[in-house]
Protein backbone atom coordinates (compact mmCIF):
# COMPACT_ATOMS: atom_id res chain seq x y z
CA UNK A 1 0.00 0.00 0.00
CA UNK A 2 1.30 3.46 -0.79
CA UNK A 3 0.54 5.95 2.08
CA UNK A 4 1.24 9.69 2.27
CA UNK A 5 2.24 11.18 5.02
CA UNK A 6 2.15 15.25 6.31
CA UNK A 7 3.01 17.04 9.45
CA UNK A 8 3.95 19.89 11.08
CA UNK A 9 6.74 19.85 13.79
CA UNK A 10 4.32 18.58 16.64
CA UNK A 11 3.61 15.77 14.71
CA UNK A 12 7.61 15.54 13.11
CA UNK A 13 8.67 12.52 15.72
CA UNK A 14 5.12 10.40 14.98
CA UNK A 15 5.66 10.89 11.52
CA UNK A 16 8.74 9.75 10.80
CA UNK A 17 8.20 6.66 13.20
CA UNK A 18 5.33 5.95 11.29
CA UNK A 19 7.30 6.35 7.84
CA UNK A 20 9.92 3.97 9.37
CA UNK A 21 6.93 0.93 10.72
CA UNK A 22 5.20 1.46 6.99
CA UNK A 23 8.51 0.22 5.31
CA UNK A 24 9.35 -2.44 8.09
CA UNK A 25 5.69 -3.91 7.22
CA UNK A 26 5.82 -4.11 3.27
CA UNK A 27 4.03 -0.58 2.40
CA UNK A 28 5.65 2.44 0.59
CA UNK A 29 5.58 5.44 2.66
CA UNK A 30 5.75 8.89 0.89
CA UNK A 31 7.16 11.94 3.10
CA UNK A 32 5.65 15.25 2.31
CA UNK A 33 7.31 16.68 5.13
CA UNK A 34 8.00 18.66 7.56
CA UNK A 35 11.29 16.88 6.61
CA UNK A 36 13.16 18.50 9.93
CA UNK A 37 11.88 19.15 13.16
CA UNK A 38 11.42 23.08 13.03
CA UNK A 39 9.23 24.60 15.95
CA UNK A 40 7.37 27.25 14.36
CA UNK A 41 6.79 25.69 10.77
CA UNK A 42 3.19 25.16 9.70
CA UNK A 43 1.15 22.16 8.76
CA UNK A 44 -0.74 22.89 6.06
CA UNK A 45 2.15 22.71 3.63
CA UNK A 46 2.96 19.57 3.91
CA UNK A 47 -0.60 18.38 5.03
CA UNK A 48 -2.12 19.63 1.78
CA UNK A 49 0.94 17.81 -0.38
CA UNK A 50 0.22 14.72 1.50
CA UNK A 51 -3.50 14.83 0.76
CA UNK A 52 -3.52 16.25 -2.64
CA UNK A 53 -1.47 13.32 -3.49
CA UNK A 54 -3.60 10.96 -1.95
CA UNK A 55 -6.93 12.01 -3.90
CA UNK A 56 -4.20 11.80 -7.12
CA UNK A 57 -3.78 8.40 -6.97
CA UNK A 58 -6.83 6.45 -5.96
CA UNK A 59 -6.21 3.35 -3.98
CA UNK A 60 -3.54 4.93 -2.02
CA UNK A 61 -4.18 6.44 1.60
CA UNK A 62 -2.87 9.44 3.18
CA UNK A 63 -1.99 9.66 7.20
CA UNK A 64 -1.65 13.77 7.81
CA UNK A 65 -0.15 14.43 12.25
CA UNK A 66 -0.54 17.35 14.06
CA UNK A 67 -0.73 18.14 17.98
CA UNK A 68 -4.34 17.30 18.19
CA UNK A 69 -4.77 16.52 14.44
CA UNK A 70 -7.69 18.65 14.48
CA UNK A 71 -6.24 21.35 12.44
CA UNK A 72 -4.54 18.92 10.15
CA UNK A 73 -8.15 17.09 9.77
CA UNK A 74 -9.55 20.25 8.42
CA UNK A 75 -6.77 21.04 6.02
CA UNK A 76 -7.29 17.74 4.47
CA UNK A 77 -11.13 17.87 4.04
CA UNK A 78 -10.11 20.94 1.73
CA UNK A 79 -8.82 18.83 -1.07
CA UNK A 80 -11.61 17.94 -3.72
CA UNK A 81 -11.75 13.67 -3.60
CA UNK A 82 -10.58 13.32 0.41
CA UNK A 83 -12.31 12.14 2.55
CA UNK A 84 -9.98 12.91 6.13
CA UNK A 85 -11.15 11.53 9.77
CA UNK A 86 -9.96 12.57 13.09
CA UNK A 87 -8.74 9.39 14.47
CA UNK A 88 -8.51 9.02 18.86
CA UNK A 89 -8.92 5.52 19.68
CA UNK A 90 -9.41 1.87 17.42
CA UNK A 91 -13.13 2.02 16.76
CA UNK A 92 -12.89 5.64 14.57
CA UNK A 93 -9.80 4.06 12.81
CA UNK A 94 -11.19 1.09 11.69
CA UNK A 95 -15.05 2.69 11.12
CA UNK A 96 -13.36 5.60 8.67
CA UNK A 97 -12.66 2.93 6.28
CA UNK A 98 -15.64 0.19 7.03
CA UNK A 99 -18.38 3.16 7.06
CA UNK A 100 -16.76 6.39 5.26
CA UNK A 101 -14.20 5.12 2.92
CA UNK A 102 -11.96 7.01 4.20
CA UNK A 103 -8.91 7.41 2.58
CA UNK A 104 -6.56 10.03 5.11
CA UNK A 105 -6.48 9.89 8.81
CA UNK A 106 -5.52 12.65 11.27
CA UNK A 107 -4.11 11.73 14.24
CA UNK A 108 -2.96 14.18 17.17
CA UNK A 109 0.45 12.93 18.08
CA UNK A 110 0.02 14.97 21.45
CA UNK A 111 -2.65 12.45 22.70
CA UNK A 112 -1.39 9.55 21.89
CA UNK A 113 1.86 7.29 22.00
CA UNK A 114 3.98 5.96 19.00
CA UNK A 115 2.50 2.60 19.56
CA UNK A 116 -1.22 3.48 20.24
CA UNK A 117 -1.04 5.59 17.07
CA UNK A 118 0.65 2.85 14.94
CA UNK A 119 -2.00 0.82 16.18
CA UNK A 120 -4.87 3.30 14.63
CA UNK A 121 -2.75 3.76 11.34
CA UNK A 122 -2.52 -0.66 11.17
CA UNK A 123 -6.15 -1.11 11.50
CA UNK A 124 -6.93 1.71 9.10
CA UNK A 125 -4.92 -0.13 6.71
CA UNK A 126 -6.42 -3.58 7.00
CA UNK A 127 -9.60 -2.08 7.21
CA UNK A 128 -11.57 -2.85 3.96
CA UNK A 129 -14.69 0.00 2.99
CA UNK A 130 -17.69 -1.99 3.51
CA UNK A 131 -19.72 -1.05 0.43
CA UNK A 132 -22.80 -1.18 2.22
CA UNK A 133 -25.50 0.95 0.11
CA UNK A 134 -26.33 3.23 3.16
CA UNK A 135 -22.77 4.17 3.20
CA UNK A 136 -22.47 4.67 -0.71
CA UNK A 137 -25.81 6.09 -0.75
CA UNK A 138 -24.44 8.92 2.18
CA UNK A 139 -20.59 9.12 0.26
CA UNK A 140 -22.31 9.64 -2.90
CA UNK A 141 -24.31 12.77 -1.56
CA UNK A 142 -20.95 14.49 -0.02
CA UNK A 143 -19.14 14.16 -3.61
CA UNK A 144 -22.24 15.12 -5.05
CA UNK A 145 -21.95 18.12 -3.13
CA UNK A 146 -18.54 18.68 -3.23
CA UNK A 147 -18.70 18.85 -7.10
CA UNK A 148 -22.31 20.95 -7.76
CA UNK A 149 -22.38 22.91 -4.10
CA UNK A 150 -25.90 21.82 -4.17
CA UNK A 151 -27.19 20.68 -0.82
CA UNK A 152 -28.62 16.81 -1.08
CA UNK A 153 -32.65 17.25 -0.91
CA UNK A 154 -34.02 16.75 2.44
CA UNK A 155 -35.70 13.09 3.60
């Protein structure tokens, strides 16, 4: 699996353990940076390069690190094709991909430890999108809107 990673300096040390476990288990990791830990550098630089490249190159995933992620989240969701979840414990890693098809996580390398976070970036690997219709059905309608700006018609 090919999986792009972005951070910003809070996220620097998560990061590049997480590029170093991706290569140890058989996936290519792709470093969009911060490629040095520099205290007052900014994410979304390297958080939009990761996740632009991700919604490039479908069937690839995109892992974007921050202090609380939250910010890095956000950045994400503002590339056209990604779909980015806030990741903080196993259940939200492994339901992005079953229910959203997700294909970036955030994770906030502040609240969590190298291992616990490896952990959420494993099972949103292995995780496989369901394809159940209620979750196509409710993907479909966010592209849709994403595209035409028009709101999905109410139930």
């Amino acid at each position: 699996m090919r999986v792009f990673l972005g951070t910003d300096h809070a996220g620097f040390e998560l990061k590049e353990h997480l590029v170093s476990w991706l290569k140890e288990n058989g996936h290519e990791a792709v470093d969009c940076g911060a490629f040095e830990y520099d205290a007052v550098d900014d994410y979304p630089p390297f958080v939009l390069r990761a996740a632009e490249r991700t919604a490039a190159e479908p069937g690839t995933l995109g892992v974007v690190v921050g202090g609380s992620g939250n910010g890095e989240a956000i950045a994400a969701n503002k590339v056209k094709g990604v779909r980015a979840a806030l990741v903080w414990n196993e259940d939200t890693a492994r339901l992005a991909r079953e229910h959203n098809d997700a294909n970036v996580i955030s994770i906030g390398a502040r609240q969590h430890d190298l291992a616990t976070a490896t952990r959420f970036l494993e099972l949103f690997i292995e995780t496989p999108y369901s394809g159940e219709q209620r979750h196509t059905r409710r993907i479909t309608m966010l592209g849709d809107y994403e595209t035409t700006g028009e709101l999905p018609p109410l139930p």
